[in-house]
Protein backbone atom coordinates (compact mmCIF):
# COMPACT_ATOMS: atom_id res chain seq x y z
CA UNK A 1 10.04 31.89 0.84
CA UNK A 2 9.36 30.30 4.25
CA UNK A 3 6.89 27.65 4.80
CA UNK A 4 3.34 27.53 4.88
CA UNK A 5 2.41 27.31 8.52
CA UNK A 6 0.31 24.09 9.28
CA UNK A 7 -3.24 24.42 9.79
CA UNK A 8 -3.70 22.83 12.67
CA UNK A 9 -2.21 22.79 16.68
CA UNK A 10 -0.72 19.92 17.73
CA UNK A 11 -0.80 18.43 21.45
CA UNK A 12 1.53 15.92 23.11
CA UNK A 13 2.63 14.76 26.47
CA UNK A 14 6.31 15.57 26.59
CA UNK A 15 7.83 13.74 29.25
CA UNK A 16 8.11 10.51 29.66
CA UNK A 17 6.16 7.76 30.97
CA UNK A 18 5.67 6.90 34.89
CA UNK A 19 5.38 9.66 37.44
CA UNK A 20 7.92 12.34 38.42
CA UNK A 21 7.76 15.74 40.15
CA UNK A 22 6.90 17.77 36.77
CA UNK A 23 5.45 16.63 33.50
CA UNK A 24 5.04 18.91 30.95
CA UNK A 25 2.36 18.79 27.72
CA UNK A 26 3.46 20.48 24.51
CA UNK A 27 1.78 22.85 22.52
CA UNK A 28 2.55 23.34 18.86
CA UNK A 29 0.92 25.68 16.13
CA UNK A 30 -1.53 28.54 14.97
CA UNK A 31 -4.17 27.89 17.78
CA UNK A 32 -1.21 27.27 20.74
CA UNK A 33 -1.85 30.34 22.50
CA UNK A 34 -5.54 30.66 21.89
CA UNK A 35 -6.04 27.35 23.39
CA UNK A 36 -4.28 28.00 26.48
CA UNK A 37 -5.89 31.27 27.16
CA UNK A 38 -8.92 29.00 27.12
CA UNK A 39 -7.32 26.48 29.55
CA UNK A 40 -6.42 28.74 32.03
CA UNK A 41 -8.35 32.14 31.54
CA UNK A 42 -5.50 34.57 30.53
CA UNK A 43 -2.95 34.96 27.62
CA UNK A 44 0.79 34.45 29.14
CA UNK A 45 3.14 36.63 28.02
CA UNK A 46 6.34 35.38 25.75
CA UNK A 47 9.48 33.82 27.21
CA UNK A 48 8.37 34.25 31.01
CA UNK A 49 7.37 31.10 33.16
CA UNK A 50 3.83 32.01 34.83
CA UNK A 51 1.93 30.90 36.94
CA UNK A 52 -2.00 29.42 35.86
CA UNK A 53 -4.39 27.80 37.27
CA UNK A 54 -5.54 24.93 34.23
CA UNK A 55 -9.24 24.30 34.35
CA UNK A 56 -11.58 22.04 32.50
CA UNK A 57 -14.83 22.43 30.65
CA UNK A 58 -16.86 22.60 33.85
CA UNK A 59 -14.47 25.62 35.70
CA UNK A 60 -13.01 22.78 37.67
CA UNK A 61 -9.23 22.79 38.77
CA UNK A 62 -7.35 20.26 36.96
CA UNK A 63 -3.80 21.05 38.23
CA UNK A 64 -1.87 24.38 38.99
CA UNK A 65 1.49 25.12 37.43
CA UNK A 66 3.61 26.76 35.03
CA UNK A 67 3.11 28.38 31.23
CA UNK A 68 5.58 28.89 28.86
CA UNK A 69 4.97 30.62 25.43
CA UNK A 70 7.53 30.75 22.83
CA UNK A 71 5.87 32.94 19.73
CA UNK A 72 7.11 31.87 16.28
CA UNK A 73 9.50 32.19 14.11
CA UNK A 74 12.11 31.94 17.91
CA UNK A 75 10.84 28.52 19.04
CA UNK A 76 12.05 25.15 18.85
CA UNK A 77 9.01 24.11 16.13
CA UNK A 78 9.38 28.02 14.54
CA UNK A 79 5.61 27.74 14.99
CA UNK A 80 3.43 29.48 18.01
CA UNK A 81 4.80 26.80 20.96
CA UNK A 82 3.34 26.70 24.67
CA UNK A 83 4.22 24.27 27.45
CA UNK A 84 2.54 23.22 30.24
CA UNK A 85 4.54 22.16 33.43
CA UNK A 86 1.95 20.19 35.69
CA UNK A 87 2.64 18.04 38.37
CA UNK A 88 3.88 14.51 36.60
CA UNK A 89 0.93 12.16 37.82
CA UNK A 90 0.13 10.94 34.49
CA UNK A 91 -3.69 11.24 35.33
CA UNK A 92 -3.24 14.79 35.40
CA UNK A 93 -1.01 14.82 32.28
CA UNK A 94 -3.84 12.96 30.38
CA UNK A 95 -6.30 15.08 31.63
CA UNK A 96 -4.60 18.09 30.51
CA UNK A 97 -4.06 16.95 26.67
CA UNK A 98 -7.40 15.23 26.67
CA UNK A 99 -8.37 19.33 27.34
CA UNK A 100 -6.27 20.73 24.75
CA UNK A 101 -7.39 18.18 22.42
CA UNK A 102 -11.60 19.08 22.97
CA UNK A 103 -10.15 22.63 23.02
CA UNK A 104 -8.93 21.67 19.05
CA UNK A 105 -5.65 20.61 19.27
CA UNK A 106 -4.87 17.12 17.45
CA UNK A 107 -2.43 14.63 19.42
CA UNK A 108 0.79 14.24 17.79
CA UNK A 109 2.55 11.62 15.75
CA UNK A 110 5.97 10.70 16.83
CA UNK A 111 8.36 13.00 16.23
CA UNK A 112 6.33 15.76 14.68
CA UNK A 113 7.37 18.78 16.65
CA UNK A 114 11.19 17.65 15.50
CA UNK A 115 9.50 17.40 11.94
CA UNK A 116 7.97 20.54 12.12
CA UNK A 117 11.32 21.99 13.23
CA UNK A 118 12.74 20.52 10.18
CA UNK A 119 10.12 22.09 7.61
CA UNK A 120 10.42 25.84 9.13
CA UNK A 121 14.60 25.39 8.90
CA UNK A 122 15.32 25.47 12.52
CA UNK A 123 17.04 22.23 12.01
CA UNK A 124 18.13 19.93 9.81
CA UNK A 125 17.89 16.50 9.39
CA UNK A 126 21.01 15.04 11.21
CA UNK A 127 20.21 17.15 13.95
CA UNK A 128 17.24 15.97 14.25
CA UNK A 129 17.76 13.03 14.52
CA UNK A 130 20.66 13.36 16.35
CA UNK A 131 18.02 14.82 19.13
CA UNK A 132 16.78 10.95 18.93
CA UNK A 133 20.03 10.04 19.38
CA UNK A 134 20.72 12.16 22.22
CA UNK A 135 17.43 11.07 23.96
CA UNK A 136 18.43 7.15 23.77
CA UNK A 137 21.89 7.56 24.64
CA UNK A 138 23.30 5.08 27.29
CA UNK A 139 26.43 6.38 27.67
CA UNK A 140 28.25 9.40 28.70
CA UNK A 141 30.43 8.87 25.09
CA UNK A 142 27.02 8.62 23.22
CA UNK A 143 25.50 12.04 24.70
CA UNK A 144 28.69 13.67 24.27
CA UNK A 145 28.59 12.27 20.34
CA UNK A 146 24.87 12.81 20.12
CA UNK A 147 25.22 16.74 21.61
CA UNK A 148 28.25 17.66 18.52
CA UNK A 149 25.47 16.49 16.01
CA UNK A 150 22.59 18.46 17.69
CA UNK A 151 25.14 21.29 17.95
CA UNK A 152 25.74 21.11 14.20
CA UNK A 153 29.10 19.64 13.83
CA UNK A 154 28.45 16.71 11.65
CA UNK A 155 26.04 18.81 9.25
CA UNK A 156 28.44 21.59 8.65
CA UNK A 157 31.08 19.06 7.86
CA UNK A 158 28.54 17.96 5.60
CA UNK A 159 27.81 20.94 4.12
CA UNK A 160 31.30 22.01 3.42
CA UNK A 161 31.79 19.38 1.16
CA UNK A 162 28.81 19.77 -0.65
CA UNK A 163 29.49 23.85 -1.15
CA UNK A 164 33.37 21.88 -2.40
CA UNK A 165 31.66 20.31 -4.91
CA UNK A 166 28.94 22.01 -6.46
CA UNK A 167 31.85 24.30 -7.18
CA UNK A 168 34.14 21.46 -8.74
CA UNK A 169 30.12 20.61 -10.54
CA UNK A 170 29.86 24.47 -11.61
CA UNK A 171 33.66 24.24 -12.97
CA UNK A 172 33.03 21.08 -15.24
CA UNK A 173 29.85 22.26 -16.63
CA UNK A 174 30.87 25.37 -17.81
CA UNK A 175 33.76 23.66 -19.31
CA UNK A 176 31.42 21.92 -21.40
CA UNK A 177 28.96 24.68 -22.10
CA UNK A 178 32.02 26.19 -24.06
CA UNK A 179 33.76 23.72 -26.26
CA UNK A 180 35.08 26.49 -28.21
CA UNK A 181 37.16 27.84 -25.97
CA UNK A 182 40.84 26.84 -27.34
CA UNK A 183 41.57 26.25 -23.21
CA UNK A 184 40.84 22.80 -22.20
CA UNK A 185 39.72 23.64 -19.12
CA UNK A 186 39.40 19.46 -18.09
CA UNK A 187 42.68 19.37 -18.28
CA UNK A 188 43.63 22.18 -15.56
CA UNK A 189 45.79 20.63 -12.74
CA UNK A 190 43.64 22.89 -10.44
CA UNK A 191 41.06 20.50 -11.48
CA UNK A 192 42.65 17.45 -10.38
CA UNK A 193 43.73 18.82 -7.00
CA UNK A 194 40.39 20.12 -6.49
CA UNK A 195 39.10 16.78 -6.69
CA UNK A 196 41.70 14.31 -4.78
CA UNK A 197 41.45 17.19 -2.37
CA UNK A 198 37.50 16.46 -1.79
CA UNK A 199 38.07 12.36 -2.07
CA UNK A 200 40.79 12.80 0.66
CA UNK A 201 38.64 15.35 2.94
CA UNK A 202 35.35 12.60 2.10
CA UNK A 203 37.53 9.68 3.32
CA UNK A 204 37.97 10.96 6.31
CA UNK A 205 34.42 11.96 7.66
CA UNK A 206 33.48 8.37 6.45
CA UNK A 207 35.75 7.26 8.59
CA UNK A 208 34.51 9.66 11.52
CA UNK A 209 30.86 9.07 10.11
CA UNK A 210 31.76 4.89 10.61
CA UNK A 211 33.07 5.88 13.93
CA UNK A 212 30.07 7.85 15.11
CA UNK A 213 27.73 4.91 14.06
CA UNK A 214 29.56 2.83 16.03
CA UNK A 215 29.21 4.55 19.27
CA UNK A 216 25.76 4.60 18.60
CA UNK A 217 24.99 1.31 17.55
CA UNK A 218 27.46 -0.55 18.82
CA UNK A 219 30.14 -2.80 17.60
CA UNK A 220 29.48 -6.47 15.48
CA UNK A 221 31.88 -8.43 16.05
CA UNK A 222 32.73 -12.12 14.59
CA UNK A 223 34.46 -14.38 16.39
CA UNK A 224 36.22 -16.33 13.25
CA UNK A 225 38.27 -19.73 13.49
CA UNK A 226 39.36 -23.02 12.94
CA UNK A 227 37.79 -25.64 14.91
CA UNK A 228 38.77 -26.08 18.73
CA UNK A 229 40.56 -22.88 18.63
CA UNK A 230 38.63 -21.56 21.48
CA UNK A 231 36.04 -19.45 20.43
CA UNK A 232 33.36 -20.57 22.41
CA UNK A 233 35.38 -20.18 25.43
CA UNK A 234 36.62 -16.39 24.00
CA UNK A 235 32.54 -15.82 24.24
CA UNK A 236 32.12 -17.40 27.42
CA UNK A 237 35.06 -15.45 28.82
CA UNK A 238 33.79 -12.04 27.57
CA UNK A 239 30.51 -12.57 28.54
CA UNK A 240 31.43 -13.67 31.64
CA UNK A 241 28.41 -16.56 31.85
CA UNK A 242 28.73 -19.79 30.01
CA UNK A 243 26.80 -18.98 27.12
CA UNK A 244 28.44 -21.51 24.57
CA UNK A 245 28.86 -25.08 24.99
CA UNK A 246 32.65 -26.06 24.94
CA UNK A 247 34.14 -29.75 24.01
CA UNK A 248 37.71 -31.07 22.92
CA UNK A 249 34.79 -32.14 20.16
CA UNK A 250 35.70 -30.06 16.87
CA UNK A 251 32.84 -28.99 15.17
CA UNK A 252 30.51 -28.18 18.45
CA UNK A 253 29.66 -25.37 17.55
CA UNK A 254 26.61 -25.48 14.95
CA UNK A 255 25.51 -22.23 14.47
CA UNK A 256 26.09 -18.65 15.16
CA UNK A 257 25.74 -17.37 19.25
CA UNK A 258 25.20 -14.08 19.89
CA UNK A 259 26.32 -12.20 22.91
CA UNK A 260 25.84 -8.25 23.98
CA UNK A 261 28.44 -7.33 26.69
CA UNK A 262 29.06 -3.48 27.53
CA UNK A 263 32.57 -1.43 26.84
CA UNK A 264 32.09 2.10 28.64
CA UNK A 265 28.61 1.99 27.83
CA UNK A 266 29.92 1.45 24.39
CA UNK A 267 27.48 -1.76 23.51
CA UNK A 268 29.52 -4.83 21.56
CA UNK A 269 27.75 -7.62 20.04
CA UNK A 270 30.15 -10.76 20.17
CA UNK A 271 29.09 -13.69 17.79
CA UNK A 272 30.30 -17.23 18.10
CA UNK A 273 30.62 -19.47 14.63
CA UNK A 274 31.18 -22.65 13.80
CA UNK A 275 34.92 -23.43 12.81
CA UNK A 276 35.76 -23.11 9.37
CA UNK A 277 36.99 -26.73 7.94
CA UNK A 278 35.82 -28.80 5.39
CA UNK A 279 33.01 -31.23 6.43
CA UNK A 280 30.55 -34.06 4.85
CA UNK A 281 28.43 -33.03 7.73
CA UNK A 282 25.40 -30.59 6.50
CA UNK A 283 24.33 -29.53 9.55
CA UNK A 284 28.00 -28.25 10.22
CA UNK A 285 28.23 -27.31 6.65
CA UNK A 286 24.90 -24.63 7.02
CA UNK A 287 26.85 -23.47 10.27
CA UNK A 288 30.03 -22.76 8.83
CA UNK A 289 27.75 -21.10 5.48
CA UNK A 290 26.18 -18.62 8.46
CA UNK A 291 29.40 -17.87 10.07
CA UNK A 292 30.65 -16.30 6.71
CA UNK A 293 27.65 -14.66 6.13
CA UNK A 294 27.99 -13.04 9.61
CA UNK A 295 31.70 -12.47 8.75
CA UNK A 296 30.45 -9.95 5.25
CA UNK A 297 28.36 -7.86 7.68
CA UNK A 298 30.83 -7.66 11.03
CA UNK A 299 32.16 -4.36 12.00
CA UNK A 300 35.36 -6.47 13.27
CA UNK A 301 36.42 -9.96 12.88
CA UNK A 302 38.37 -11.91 15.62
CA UNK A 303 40.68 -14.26 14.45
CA UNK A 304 40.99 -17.08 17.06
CA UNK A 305 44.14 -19.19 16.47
CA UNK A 306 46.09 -21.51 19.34
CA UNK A 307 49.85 -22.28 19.47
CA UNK A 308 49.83 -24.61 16.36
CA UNK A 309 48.14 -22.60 14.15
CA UNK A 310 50.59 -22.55 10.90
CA UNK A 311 50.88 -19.40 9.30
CA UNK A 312 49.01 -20.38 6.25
CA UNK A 313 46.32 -21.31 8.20
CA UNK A 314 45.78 -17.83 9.38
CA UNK A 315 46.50 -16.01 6.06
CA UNK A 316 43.50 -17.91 5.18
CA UNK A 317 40.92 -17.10 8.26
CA UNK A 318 42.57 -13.19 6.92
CA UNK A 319 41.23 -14.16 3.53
CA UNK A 320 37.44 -14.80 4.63
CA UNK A 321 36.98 -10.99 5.77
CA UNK A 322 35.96 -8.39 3.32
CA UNK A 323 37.71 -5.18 3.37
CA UNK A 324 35.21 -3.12 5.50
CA UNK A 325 35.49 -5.80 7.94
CA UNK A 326 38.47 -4.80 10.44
CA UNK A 327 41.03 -7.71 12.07
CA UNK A 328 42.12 -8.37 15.13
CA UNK A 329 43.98 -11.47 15.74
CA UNK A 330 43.88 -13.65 18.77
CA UNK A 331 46.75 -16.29 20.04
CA UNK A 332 44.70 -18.15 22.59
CA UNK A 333 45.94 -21.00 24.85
CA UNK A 334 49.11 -19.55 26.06
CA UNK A 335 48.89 -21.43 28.79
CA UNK A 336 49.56 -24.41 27.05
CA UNK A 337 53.01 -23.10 25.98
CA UNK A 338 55.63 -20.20 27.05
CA UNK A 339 53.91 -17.52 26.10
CA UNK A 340 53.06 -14.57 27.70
CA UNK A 341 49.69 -11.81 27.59
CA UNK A 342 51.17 -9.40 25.58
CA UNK A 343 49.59 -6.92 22.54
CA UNK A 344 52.38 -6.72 19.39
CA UNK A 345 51.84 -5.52 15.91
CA UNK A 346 52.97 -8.82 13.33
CA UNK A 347 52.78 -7.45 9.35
CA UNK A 348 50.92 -4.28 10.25
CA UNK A 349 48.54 -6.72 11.88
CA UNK A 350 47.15 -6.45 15.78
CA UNK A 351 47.82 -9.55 17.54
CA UNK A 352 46.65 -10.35 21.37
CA UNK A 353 47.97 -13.40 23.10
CA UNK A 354 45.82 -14.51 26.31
CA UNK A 355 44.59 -17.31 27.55
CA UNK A 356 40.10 -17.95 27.21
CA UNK A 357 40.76 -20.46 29.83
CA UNK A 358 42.67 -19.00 32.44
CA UNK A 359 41.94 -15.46 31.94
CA UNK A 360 45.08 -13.96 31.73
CA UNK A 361 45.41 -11.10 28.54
CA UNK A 362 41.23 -11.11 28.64
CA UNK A 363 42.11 -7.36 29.88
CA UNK A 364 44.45 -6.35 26.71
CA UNK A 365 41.28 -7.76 24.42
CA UNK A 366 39.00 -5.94 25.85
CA UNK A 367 41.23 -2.61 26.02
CA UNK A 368 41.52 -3.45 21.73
CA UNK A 369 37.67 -3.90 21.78
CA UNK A 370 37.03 -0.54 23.59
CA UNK A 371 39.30 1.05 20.69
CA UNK A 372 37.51 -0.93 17.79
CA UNK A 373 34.48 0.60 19.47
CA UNK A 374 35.27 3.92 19.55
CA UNK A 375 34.84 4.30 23.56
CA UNK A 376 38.07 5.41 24.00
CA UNK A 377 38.29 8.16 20.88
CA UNK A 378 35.15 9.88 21.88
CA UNK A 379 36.47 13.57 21.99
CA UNK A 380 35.30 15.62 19.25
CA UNK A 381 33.41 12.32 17.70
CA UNK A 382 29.93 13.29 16.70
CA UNK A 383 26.59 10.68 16.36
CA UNK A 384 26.31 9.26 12.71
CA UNK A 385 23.87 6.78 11.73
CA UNK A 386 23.66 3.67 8.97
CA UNK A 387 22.07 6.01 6.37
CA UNK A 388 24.58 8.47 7.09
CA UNK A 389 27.54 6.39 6.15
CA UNK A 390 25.72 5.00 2.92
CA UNK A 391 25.18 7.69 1.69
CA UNK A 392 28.83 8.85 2.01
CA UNK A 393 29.34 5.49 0.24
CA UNK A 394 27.72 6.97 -2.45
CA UNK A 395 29.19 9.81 -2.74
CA UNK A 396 32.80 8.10 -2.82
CA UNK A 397 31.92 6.25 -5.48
CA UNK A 398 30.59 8.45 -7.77
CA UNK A 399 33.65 10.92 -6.73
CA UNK A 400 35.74 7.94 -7.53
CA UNK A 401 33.89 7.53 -11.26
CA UNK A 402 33.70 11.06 -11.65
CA UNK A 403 38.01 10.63 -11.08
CA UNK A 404 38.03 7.94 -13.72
CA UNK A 405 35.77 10.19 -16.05
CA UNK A 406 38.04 12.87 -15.99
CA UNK A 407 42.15 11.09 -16.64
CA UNK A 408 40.88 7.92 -18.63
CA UNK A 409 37.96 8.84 -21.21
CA UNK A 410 38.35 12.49 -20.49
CA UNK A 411 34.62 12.18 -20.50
CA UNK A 412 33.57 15.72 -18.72
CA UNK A 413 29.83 15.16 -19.05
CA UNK A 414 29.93 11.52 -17.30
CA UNK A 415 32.34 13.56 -14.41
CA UNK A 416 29.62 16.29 -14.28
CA UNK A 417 26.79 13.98 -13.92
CA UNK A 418 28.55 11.47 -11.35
CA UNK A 419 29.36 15.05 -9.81
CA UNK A 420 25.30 15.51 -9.69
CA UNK A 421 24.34 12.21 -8.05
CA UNK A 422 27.10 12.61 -5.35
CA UNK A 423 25.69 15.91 -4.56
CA UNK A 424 22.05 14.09 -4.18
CA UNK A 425 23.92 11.87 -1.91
CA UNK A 426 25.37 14.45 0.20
CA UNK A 427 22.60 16.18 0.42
CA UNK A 428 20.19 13.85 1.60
CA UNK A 429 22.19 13.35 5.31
CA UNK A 430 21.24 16.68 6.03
CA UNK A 431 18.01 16.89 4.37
CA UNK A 432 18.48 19.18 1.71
CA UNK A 433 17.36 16.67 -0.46
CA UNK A 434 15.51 14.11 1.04
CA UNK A 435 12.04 11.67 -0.38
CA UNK A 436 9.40 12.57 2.16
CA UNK A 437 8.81 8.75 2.58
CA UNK A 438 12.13 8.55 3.92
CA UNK A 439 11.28 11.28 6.56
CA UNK A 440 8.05 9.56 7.61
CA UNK A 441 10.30 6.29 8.36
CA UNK A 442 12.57 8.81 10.47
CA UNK A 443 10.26 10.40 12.40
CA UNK A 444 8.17 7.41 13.26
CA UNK A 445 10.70 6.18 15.14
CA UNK A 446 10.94 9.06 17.61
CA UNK A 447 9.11 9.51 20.76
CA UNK A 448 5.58 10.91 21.23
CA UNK A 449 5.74 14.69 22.41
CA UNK A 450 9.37 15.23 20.77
């Protein structure tokens, strides 16, 4: 059954601020094309840009321009939609919704056309958002990303594991429904490869879902060492302005620096911490407490070590990163010995020797930090967001229960019910199941008239 239409029309200004050639005001609901006949004196016909004089109360010309009139269910809202190209001044742009409004329209609230989109199926969540996404995009990489998820990419990936596993769901239950049966249908190898199948296919749209949030929000990165290992000058380097103070004084660094430098558009936040030692001081203490706290949230830890670093000493700076948290290490201050820039891979670890001071290898980092950030995988990458990949979190962990369920306690209705929460999970990135509070805090965050 399709939705209830909404009661009332709503009016917004659609492009943005300042003044430009064309503005446009949008027109969404029952009343859309009533109104308009009353702002310009005739009813425009569907899907044909015409030309209308728009008038106010008093017969007076307020601007002359273009209609458009999409009739529901084909429009972008599946409601009764109008638009109203004007000349951008935004005096005349007011003047024209402060019309449609006295007409009966009610201004919008951010993001309510994409909302209303949503409720009449013309979209789904991740695409809507990913029109958000696509709006606030900096970078050609970003669009690109942001277009795939407005295109539907990420939500039928989405929705091909979830059709995957309400069938594995479906499989279980009835297994359990009929405990008679002298077939014990939990122990089926089809079973088992049904499921390792959908926690290998999961693993890797996480890992594409972690790779589109990146090249939407950027890359956190840690810069992570022992004291007077060169991290400051690492940040001053990549910022390219002297942002940290930097001594032959261990321990000058006090607390954490933050830095945002650009990668092809590709935004990276460097932070600078205080070294890791142990220290009576307690104002160096708190600093080296926040530099592991930054450490557990990073996206990508860089492991500054010089020339006499032991080996041990680096197996522990390894030791302070979680697992999400990715490596990279650094061998500053070449130019102290005979070493040359150079990127090798040590024990299936990254390793880039340069030198903060002189510059030289600053150019293989930032090539690794460009790949970290996903700038340089972009084709075929779509836009993913933070709730996006925790809720694919969720659903790998109760696939990995519902795993454990099924070859150690041979539990079937634990498996069927971890099966049911994953689904939830799933389901809520495209908005198949989703708390409405959660799609007020969504849309609020969108732009007026979109």
């Amino acid at each position: 059954m399709p939705p209830a239409p909404h009661p009332d029309t709503i009016a917004a200004i659609a492009t943005a601020p300042g003044r430009g050639g064309v503005g446009i005001v949008r027109l969404s609901g029952p009343q859309a094309v009533h109104l308009v006949n009353a702002l310009t004196g005739r009813k425009p016909p569907p899907r044909i840009a015409t030309l209308a004089t728009f008038r106010a109360a008093d017969g007076q010309t307020i601007d002359q321009g273009l209609v458009l009139r999409f009739d529901a269910p084909k429009s972008f809202t599946g409601e009764d939609v109008v638009e109203l190209h004007a000349h951008g001044s935004p005096v005349v742009l007011d003047l024209l919704l402060a019309r449609c409004v006295a007409l009966g329209a009610r201004r919008a609230r951010p993001g309510e056309f994409s909302e209303r989109a949503l409720r009449h199926g013309r979209i789904d969540l991740a695409q809507a958002e990913a029109i958000a996404d696509l709006i606030a995009a900096g970078s050609e990489a970003q669009a690109r990303a942001a277009a795939r998820s407005l295109q539907g990419e990420f939500s039928r990936r989405v929705d091909a594991l979830l059709q995957r596993l309400i069938d594995l769901r479906a499989y279980i239950e009835a297994a359990i429904d009929f405990p008679e049966e002298e077939i014990d249908f939990l122990a089926d190898t089809r079973l088992t490869a049904d499921l390792e199948a959908l926690r290998g296919a999961l693993a890797t749209l996480l890992r594409e879902a972690r790779h589109g949030q990146r090249l939407r929000d950027g890359l956190h990165a840690v810069i992570l060492g022992h004291p007077n290992a060169g991290k400051s000058s690492l940040l001053n380097a990549l910022a390219g302005s002297e942002r940290a103070i930097v001594t032959a004084i261990p321990g000058t660094t006090r607390d954490t620096l933050a830095e945002t430098v650009s990668l092809d558009g590709v935004e990276l936040t460097l932070v600078d911490t205080a070294g890791l030692r142990d220290t009576p001081d307690e104002i160096e203490a708190q600093g080296i407490r926040r530099a592991r706290a930054e450490v557990a949230r990073a996206d990508l830890a860089l492991l500054v070590v010089d020339p006499h670093t032991s080996p041990r000493a680096l197996d522990a700076l390894r030791a302070e990163c979680p697992p999400t948290c990715a490596r990279l290490t650094v061998r500053n201050k070449i130019d102290l010995v005979d070493d040359i820039a150079r990127v090798e891979e040590r024990d299936g670890e990254t390793e880039v020797h340069l030198s903060a001071l002189t510059g030289v290898g600053l150019d293989l980092l930032r090539a690794q930090l460009r790949q970290h950030a996903g700038a340089t995988e972009s084709e075929g990458a779509f836009s993913a967001r933070a709730r996006h990949v925790e809720a694919l979190q969720r659903v790998a962990t109760h696939l990995d229960a519902a795993s454990i369920a099924l070859h150690g306690t041979r539990a079937g209705e634990l498996a069927a019910e971890d099966l049911r929460q994953a689904q939830q999970a799933l389901a809520e990135i495209t908005g198949a199941y989703t708390p409405d509070d959660l799609l007020g805090e969504i849309f609020g965050r969108f732009c007026i008239g979109k």
